[in-house]
Each structure stands twice: as structure tokens, then as C-alpha cells.
N, C-alpha and C. Protein backbone atom coordinates (compact mmCIF):
# COMPACT_ATOMS: atom_id res chain seq x y z
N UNK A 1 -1.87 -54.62 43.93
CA UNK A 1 -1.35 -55.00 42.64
C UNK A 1 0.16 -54.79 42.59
N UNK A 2 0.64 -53.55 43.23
CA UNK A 2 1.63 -53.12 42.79
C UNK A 2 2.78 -53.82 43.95
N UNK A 3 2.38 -54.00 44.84
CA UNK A 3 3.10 -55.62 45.74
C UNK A 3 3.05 -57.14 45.19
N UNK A 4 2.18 -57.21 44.75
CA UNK A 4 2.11 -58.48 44.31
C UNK A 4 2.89 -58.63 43.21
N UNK A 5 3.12 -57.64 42.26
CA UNK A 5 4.14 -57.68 41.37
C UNK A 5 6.13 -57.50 42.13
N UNK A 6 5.86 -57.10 42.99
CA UNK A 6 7.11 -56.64 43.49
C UNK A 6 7.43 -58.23 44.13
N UNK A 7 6.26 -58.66 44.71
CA UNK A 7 6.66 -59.83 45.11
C UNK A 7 7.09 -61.11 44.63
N UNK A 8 6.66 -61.11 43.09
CA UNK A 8 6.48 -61.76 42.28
C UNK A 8 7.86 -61.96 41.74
N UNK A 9 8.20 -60.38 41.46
CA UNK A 9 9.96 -59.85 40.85
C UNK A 9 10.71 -60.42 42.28
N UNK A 10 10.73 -60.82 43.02
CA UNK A 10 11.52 -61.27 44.41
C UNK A 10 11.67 -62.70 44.20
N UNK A 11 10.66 -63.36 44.21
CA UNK A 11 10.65 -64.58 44.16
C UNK A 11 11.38 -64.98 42.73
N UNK A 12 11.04 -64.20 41.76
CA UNK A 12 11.62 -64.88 40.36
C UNK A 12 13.43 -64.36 40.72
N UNK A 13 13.53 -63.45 41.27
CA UNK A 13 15.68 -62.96 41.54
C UNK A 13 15.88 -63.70 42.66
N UNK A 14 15.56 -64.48 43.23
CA UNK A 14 15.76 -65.07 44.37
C UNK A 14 15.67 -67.01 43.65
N UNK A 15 15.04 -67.60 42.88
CA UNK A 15 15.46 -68.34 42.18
C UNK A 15 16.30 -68.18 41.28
N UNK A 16 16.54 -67.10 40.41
CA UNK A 16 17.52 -67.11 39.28
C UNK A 16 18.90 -67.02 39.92
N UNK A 17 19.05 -66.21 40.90
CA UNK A 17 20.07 -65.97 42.00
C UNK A 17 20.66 -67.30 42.52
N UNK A 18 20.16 -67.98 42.84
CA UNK A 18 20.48 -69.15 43.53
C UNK A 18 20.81 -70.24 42.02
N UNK A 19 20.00 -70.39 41.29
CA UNK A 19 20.34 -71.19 40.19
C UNK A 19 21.39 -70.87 39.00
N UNK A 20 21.28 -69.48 38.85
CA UNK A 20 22.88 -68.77 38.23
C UNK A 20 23.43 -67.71 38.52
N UNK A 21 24.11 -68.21 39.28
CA UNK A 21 25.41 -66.79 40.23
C UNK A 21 25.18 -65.76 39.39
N UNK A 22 25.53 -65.69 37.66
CA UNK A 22 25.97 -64.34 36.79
C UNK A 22 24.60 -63.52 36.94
N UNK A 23 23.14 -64.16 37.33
CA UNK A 23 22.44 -63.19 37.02
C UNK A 23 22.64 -62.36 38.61
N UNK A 24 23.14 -62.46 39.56
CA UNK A 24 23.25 -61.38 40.61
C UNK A 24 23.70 -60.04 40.04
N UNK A 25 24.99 -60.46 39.25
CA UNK A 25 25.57 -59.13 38.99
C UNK A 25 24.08 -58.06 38.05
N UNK A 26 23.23 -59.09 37.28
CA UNK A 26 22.22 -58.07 37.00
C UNK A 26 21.21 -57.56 37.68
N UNK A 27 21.25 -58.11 38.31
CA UNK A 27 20.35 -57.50 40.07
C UNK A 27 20.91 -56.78 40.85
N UNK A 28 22.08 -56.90 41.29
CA UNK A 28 22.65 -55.94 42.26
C UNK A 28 22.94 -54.58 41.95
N UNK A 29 22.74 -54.15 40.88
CA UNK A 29 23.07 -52.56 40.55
C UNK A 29 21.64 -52.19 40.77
N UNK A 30 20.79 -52.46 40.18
CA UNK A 30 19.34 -51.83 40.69
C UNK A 30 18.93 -51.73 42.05
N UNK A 31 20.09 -52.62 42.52
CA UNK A 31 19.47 -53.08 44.11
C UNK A 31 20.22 -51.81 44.96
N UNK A 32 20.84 -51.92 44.44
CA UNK A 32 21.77 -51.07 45.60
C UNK A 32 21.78 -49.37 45.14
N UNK A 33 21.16 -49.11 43.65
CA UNK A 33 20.53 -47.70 43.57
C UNK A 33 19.24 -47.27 44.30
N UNK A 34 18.22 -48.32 44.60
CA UNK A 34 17.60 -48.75 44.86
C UNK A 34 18.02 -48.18 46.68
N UNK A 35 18.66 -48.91 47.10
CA UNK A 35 19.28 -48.61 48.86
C UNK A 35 19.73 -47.38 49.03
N UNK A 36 20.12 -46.99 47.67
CA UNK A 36 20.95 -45.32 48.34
C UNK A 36 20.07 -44.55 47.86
N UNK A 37 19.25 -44.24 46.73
CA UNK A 37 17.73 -43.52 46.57
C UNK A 37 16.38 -43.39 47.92
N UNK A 38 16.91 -44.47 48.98
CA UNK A 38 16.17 -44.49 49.57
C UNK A 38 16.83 -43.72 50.83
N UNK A 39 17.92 -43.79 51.17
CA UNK A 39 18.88 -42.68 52.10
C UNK A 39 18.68 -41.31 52.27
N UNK A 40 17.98 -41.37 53.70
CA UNK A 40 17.74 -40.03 53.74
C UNK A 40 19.10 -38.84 53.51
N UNK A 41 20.41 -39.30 53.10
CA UNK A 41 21.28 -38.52 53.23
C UNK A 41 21.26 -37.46 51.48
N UNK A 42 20.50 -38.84 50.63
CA UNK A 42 20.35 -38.45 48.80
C UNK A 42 19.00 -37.60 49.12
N UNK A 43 17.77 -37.86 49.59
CA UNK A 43 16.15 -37.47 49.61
C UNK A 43 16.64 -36.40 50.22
N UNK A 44 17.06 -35.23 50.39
CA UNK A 44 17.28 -34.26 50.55
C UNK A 44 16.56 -33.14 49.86
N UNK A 45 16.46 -31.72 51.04
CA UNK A 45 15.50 -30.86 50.80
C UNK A 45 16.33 -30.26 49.29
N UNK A 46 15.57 -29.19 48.33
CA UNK A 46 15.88 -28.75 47.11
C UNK A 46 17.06 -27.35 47.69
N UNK A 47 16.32 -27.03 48.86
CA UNK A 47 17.00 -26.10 48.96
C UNK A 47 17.07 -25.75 50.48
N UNK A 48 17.70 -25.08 51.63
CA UNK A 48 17.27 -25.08 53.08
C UNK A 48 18.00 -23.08 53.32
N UNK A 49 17.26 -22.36 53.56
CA UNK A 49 17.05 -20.82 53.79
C UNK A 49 17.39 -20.81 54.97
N UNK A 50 18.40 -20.41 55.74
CA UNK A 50 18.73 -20.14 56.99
C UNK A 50 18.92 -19.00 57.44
N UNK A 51 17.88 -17.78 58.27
CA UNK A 51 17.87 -16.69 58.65
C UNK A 51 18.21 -16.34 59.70
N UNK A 52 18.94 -15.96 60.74
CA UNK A 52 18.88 -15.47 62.17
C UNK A 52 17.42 -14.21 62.15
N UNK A 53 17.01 -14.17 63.59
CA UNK A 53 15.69 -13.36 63.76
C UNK A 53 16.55 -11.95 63.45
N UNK A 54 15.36 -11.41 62.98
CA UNK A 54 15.98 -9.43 63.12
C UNK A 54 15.47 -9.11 64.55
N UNK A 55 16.25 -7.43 64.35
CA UNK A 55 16.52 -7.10 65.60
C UNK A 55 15.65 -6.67 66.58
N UNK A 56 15.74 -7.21 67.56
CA UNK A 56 15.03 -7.11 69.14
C UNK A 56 15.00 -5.91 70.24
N UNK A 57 13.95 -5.75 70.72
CA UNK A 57 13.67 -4.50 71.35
C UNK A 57 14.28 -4.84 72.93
N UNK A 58 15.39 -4.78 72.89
CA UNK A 58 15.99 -5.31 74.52
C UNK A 58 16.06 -4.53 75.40
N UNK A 59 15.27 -5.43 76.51
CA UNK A 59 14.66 -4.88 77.96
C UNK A 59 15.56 -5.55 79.06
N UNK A 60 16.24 -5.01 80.05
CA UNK A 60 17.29 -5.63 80.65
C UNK A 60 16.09 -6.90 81.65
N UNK A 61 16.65 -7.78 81.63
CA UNK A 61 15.97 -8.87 82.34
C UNK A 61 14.66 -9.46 81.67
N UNK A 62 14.50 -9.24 80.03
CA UNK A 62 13.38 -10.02 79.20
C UNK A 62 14.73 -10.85 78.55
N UNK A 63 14.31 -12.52 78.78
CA UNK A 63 14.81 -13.44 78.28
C UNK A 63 14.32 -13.74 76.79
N UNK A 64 12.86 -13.15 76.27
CA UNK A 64 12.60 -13.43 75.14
C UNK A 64 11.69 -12.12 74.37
N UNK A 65 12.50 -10.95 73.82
CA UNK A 65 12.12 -9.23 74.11
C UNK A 65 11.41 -9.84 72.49
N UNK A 66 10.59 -9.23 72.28
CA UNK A 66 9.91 -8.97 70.74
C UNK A 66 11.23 -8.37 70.17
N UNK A 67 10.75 -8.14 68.60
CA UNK A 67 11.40 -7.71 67.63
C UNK A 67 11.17 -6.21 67.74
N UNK A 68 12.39 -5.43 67.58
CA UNK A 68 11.79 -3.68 67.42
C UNK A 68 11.31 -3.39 65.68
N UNK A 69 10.81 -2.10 66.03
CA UNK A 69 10.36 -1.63 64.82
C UNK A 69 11.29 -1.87 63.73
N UNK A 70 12.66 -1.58 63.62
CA UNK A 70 13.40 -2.13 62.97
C UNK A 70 13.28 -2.97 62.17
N UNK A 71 13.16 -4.38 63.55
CA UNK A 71 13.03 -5.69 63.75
C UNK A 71 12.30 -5.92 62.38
N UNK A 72 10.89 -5.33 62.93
CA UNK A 72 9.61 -5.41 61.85
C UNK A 72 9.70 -5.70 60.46
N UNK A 73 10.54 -4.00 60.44
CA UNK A 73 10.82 -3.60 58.99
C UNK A 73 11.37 -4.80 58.25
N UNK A 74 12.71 -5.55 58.90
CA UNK A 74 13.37 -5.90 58.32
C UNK A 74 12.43 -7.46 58.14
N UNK A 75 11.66 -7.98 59.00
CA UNK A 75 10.86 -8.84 58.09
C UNK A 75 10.56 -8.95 57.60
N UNK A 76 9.60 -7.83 57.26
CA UNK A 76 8.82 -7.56 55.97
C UNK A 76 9.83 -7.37 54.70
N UNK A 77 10.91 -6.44 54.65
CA UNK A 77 11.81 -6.99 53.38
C UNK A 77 11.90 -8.60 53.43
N UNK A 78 12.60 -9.17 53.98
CA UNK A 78 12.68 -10.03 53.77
C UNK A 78 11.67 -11.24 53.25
N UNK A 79 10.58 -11.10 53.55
CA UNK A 79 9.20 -11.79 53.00
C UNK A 79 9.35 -10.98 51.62
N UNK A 80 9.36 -10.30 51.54
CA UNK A 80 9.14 -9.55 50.07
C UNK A 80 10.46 -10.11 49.18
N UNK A 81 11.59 -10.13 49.29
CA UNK A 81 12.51 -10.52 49.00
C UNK A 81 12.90 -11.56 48.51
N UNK A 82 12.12 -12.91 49.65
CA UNK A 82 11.68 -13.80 49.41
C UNK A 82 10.55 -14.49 48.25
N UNK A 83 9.72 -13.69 47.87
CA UNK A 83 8.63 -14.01 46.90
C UNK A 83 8.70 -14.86 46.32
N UNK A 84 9.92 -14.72 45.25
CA UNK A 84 9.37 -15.69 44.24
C UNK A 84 10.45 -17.23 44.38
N UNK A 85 11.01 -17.28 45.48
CA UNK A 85 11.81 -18.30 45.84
C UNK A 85 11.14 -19.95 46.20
N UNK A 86 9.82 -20.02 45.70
CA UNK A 86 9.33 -21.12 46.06
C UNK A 86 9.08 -21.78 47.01
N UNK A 87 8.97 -21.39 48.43
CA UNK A 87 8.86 -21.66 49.94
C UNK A 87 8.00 -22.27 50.05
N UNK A 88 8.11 -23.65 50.76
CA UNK A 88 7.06 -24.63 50.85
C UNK A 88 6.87 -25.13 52.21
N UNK A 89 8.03 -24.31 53.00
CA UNK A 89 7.67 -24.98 54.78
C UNK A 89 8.43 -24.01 54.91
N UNK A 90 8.04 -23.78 56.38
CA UNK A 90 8.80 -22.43 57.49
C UNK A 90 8.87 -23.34 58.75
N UNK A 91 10.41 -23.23 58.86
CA UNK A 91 10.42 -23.46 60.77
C UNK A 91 11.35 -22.30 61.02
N UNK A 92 10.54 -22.06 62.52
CA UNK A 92 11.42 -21.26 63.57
C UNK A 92 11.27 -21.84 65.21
N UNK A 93 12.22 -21.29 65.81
CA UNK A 93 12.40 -21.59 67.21
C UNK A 93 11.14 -20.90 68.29
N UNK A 94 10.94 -21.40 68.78
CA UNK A 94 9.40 -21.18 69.82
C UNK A 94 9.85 -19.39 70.66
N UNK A 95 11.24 -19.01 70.41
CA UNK A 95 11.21 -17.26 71.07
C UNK A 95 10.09 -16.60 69.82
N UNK A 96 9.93 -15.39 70.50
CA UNK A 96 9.06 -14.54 70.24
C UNK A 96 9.63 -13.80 68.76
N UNK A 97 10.91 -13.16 68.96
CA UNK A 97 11.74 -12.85 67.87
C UNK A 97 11.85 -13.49 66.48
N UNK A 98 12.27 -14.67 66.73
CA UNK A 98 12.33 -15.57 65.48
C UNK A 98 10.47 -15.81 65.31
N UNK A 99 9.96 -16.27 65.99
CA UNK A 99 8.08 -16.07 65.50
C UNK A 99 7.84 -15.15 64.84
N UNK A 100 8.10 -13.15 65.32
CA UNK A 100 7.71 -12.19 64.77
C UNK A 100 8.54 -12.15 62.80
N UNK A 101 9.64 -12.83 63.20
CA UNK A 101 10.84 -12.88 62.19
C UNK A 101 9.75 -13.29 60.97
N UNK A 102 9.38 -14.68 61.54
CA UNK A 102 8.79 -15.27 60.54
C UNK A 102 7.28 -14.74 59.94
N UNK A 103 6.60 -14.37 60.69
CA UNK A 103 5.48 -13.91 60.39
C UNK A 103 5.32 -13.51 59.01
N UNK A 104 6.00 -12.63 58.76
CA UNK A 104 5.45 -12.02 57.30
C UNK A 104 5.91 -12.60 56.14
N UNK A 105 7.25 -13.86 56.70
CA UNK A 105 7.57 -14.65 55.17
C UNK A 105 5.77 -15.88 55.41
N UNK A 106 5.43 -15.88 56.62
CA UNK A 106 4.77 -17.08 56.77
C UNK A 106 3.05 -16.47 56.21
N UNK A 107 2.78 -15.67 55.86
CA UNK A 107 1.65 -14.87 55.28
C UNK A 107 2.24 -14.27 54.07
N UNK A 108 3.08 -14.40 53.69
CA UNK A 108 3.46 -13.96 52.01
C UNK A 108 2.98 -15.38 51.46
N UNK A 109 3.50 -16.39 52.22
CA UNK A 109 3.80 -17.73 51.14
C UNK A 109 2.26 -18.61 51.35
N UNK A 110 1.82 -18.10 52.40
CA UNK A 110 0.48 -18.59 53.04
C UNK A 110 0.42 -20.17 53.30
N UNK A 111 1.55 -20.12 54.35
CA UNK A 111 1.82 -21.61 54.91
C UNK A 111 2.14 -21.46 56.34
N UNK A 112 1.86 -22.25 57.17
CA UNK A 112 1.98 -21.80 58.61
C UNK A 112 3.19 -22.38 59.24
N UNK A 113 3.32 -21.79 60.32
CA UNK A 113 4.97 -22.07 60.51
C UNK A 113 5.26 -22.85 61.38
N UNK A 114 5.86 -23.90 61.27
CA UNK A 114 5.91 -25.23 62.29
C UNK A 114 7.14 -24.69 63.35
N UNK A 115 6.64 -24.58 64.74
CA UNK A 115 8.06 -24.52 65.66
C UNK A 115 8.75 -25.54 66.03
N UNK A 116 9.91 -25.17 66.60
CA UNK A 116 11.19 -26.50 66.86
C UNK A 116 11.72 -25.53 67.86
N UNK A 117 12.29 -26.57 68.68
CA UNK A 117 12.81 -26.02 69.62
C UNK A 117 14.09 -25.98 69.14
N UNK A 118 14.67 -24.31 70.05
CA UNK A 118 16.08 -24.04 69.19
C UNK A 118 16.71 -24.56 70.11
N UNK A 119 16.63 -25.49 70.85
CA UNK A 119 17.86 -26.31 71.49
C UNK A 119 18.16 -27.78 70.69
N UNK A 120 17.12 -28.18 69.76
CA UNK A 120 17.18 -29.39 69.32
C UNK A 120 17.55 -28.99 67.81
N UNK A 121 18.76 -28.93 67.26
CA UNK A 121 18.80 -28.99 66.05
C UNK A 121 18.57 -30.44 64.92
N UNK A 122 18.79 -31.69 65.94
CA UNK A 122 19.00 -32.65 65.31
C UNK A 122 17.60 -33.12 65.41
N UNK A 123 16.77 -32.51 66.13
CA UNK A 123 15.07 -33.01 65.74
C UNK A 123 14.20 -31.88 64.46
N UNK A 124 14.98 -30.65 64.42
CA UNK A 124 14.79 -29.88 63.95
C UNK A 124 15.46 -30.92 62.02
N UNK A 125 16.90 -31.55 61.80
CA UNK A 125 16.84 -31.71 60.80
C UNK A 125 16.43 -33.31 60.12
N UNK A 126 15.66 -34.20 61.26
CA UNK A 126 15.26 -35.32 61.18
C UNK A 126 13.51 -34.87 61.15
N UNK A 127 13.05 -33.46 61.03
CA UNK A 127 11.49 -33.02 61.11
C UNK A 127 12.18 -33.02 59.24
N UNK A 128 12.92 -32.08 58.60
CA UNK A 128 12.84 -31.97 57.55
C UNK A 128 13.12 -33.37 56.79
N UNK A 129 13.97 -33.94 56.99
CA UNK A 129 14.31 -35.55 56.51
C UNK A 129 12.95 -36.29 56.33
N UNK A 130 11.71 -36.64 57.26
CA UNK A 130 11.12 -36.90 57.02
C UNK A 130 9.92 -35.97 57.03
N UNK A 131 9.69 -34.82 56.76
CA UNK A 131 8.55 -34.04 56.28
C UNK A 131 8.88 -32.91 55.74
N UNK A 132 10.10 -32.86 54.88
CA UNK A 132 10.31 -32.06 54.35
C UNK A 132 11.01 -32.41 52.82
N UNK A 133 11.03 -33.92 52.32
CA UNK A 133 12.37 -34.28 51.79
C UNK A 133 12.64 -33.28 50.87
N UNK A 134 11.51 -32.72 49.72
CA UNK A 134 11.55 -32.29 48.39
C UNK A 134 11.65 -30.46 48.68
N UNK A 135 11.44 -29.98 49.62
CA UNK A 135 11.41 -28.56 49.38
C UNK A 135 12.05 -27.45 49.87
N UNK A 136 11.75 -26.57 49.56
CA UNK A 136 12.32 -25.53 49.77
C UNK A 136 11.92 -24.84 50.48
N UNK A 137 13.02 -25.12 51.87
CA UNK A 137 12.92 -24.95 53.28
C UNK A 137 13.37 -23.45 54.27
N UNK A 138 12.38 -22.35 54.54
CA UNK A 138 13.18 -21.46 55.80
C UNK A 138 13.03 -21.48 56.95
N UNK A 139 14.68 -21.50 57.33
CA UNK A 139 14.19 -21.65 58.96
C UNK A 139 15.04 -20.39 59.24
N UNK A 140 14.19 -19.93 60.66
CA UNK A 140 14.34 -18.90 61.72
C UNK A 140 15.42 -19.63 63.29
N UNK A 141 16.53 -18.67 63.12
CA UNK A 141 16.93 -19.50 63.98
C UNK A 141 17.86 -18.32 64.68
N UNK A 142 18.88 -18.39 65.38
CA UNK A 142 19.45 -17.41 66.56
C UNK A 142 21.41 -17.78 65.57
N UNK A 143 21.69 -17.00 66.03
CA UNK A 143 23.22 -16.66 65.60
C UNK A 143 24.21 -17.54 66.33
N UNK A 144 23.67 -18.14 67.48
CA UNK A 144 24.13 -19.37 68.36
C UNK A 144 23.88 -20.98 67.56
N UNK A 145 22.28 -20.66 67.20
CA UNK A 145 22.19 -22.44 66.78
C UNK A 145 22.74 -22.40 65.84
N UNK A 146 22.98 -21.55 64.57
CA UNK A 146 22.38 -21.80 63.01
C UNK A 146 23.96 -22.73 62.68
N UNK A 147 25.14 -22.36 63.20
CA UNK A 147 26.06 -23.35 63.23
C UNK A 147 25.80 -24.54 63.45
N UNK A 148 24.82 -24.98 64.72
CA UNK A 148 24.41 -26.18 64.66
C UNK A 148 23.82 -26.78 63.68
N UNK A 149 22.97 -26.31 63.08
CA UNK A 149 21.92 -26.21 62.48
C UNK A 149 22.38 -26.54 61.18
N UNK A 150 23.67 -25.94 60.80
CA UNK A 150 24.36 -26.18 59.58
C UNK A 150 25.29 -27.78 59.63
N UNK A 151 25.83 -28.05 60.68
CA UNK A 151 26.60 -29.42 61.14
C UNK A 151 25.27 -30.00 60.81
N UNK A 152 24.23 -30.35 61.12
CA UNK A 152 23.51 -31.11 61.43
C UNK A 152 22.78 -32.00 60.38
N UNK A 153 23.22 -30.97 59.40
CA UNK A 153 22.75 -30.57 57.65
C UNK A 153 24.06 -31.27 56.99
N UNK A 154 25.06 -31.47 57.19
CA UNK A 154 26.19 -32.09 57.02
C UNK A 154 27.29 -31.11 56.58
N UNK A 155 27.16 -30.21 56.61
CA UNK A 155 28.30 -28.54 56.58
C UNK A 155 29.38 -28.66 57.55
N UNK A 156 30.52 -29.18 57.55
CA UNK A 156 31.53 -29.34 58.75
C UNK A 156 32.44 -28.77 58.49
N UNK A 157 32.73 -27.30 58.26
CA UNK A 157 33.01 -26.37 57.89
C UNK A 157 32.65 -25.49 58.84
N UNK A 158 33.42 -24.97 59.81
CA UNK A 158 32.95 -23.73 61.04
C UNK A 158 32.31 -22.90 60.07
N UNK A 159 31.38 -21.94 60.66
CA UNK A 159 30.81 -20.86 60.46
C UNK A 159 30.32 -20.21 61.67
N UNK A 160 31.02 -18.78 62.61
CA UNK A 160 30.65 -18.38 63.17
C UNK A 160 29.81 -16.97 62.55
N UNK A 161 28.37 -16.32 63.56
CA UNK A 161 27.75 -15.58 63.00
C UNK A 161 28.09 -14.69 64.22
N UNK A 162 28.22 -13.32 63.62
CA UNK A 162 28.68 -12.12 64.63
C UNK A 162 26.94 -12.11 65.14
N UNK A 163 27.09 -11.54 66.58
CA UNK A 163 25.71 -11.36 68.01
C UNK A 163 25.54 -10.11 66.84
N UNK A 164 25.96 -9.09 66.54
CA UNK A 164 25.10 -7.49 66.62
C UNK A 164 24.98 -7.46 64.65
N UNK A 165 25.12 -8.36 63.83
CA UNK A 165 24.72 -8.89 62.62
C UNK A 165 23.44 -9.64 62.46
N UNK A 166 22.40 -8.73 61.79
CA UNK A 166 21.25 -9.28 61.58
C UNK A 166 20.92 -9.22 60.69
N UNK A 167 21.69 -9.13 59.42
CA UNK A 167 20.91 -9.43 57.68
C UNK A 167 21.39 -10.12 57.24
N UNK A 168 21.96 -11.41 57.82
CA UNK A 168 23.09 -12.93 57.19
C UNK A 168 21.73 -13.55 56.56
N UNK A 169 22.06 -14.23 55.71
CA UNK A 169 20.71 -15.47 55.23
C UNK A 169 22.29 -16.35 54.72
N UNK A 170 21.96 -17.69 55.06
CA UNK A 170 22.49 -18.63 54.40
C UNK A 170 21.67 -19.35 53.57
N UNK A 171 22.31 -20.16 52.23
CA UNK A 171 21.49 -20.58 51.65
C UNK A 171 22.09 -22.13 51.41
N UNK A 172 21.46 -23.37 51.84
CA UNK A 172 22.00 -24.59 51.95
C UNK A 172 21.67 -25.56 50.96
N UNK A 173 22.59 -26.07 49.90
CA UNK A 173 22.23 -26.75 48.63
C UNK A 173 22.71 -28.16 48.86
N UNK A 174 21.73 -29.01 49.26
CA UNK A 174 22.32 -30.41 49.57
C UNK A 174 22.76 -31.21 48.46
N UNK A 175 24.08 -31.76 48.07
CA UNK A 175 24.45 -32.62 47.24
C UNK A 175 24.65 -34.22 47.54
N UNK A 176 23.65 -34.75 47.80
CA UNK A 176 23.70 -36.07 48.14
C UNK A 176 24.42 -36.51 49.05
N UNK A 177 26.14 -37.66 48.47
CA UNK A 177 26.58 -38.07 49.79
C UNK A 177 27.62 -37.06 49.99
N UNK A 178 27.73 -36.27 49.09
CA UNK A 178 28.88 -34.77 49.78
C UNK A 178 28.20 -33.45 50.83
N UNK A 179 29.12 -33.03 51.07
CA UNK A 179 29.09 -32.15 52.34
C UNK A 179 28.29 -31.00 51.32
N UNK A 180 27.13 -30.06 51.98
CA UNK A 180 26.13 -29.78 50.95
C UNK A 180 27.12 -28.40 50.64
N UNK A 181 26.54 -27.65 49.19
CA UNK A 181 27.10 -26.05 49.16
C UNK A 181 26.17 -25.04 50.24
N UNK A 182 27.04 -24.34 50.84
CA UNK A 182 26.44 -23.09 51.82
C UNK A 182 27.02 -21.90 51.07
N UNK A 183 26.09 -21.12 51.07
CA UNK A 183 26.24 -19.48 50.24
C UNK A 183 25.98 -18.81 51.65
N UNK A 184 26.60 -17.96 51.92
CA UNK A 184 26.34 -16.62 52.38
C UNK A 184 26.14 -15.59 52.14
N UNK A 185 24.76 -14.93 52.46
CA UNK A 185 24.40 -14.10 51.68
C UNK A 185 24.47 -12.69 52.52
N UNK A 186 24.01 -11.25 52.41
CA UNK A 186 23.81 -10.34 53.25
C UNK A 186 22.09 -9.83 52.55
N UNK A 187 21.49 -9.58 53.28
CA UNK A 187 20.52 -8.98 52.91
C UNK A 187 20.03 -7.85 52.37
């Protein structure tokens, strides 16, 4: 039904168009809100949570060490912290750290946590573009990518994150076709 009407509205602006130039100008503003409503650059998430993992129990020659007790602790604040922030998807990077990271925001909110590889940020923000447009997004990520991670998001604005700093959260507010607001937060 709801094509056949659309098709219907095509065929009737596509004769009026051709038979009087002035009615374009009343078509083309719908048309072209219409084109940029549909841009994944406007359909943007409500909100995007950017965490580096807490801290790691490092073993000389483990490329991917768990989180220490610390580590733990500091997830669990952070899930708690998190509560009432509306979380509707979790990604983190396939290490062990950022997994343990996530764990306890990913059983507070009781949603399971989709991995991405932390070498791919730009599949990481074309996963949210199209399966994420409307929500309010955390991702787990390393003090290396999350710069990427922020470019990728349209932030072109350096942001380096200190290696031995582990309570940063950024918080990413996309404004359509402008460069989005980034908050930095401390935990």
C-alpha cells in the first residue's frame, strides 16, 4: 500500500514537473530533506561512551594479560556508574582486558557485547551507522585506537590518551553535518 502510494506521488511530481517548472521549487525542499535525513552522517547514534580497558595484570611476554584485581574493581564501578545512562549496545575489542572491562557494564544493562576488532575502527563505526543508528553506544577500546576511533566518528581534533591513565571515559555527542561534541571525562 504504502509503495503504491509513494509511487503514485512520483508519477503525479514527475508530470507536474515537466508540465510546470514552478511546481519543482515545491518538490525540491522535501526532496532534498528527504536525501540528507537519510545520510548516515544526520542518523547518528544519541550518544557514543568511549572507555579505554582498566588495568591489566602484566606478565612479561603475555601479549593479551587479563585485567588485575584492580582492573576488576574498576569495572564494576564503572557498570554501576553507568546505570542509569540508557545503554543499548556494547562493543569492545576481541583482547581479554577490554572483554573483562566490559563484562560487568554488559550484565548490568543485560545486553551482550558485540566484538570488533581493535585494528578496524572504520568497520567498528560503519557496525554502528548501520546497527546502531539511534542509541546509546559503549565501546571498550585501548588508549592507542580510541583516537582512531574518535576521527572515524568525525572528531578531527587530536586527542592523545596517556599508556599508565585508566579512568578517561569520553563521551561523543553527534551533531549531524558538524564535527560531533567530545567531553572528557575522569572517572
Amino acid at each position: 500500500m504504502y509503495r503504491a502510494n509513494y509511487l503514485a506521488s512520483l508519477r503525479s511530481f514527475i508530470s507536474v514537473a515537466i508540465t510546470r517548472p514552478q511546481a519543482i521549487k515545491f518538490y525540491l525542499l522535501p526532496a532534498v530533506v528527504l536525501i540528507l535525513l537519510s545520510s548516515p552522517a544526520i542518523r547518528a547514534q544519541e550518544a557514543v561512551i568511549i572507555v579505554r580497558h582498566a588495568e591489566v595484570l602484566a606478565k612479561p611476554g603475555d601479549d593479551d594479560p587479563p585485567l588485575s584485581e584492580e582492573g576488576l574493581q574498576r569495572a564494576s564501578r564503572l557498570a554501576e556508574k553507568l546505570k542509569g545512562a540508557g545503554i543499548t549496545a556494547i562493543y569492545s575489542s576481541e583482547t581479554k582486558r577490554t572483554q573483562q572491562t566490559a563484562e560487568p557494564s554488559a550484565k548490568a544493562f543485560q545486553i551482550p557485547i558485540k566484538t570488533i576488532s581493535r585494528r578496524d575502527p572504520k568497520g567498528l563505526v560503519a557496525a554502528l551507522r548501520s546497527n546502531n543508528k539511534n542509541d546509546r553506544v559503549l565501546i571498550f577500546g585501548h588508549f592507542q585506537t580510541i583516537p582512531w576511533i574518535l576521527k572515524e566518528l568525525g572528531y578531527q581534533s587530536e586527542i592523545k590518551l596517556d599508556s599508565k591513565v585508566w579512568d578517561e571515559m569520553l563521551i561523543v555527542i553527534p551533531r549531524g553535518d558538524s564535527a560531533p561534541t567530545v567531553m572528557r571525562l575522569r572517572l
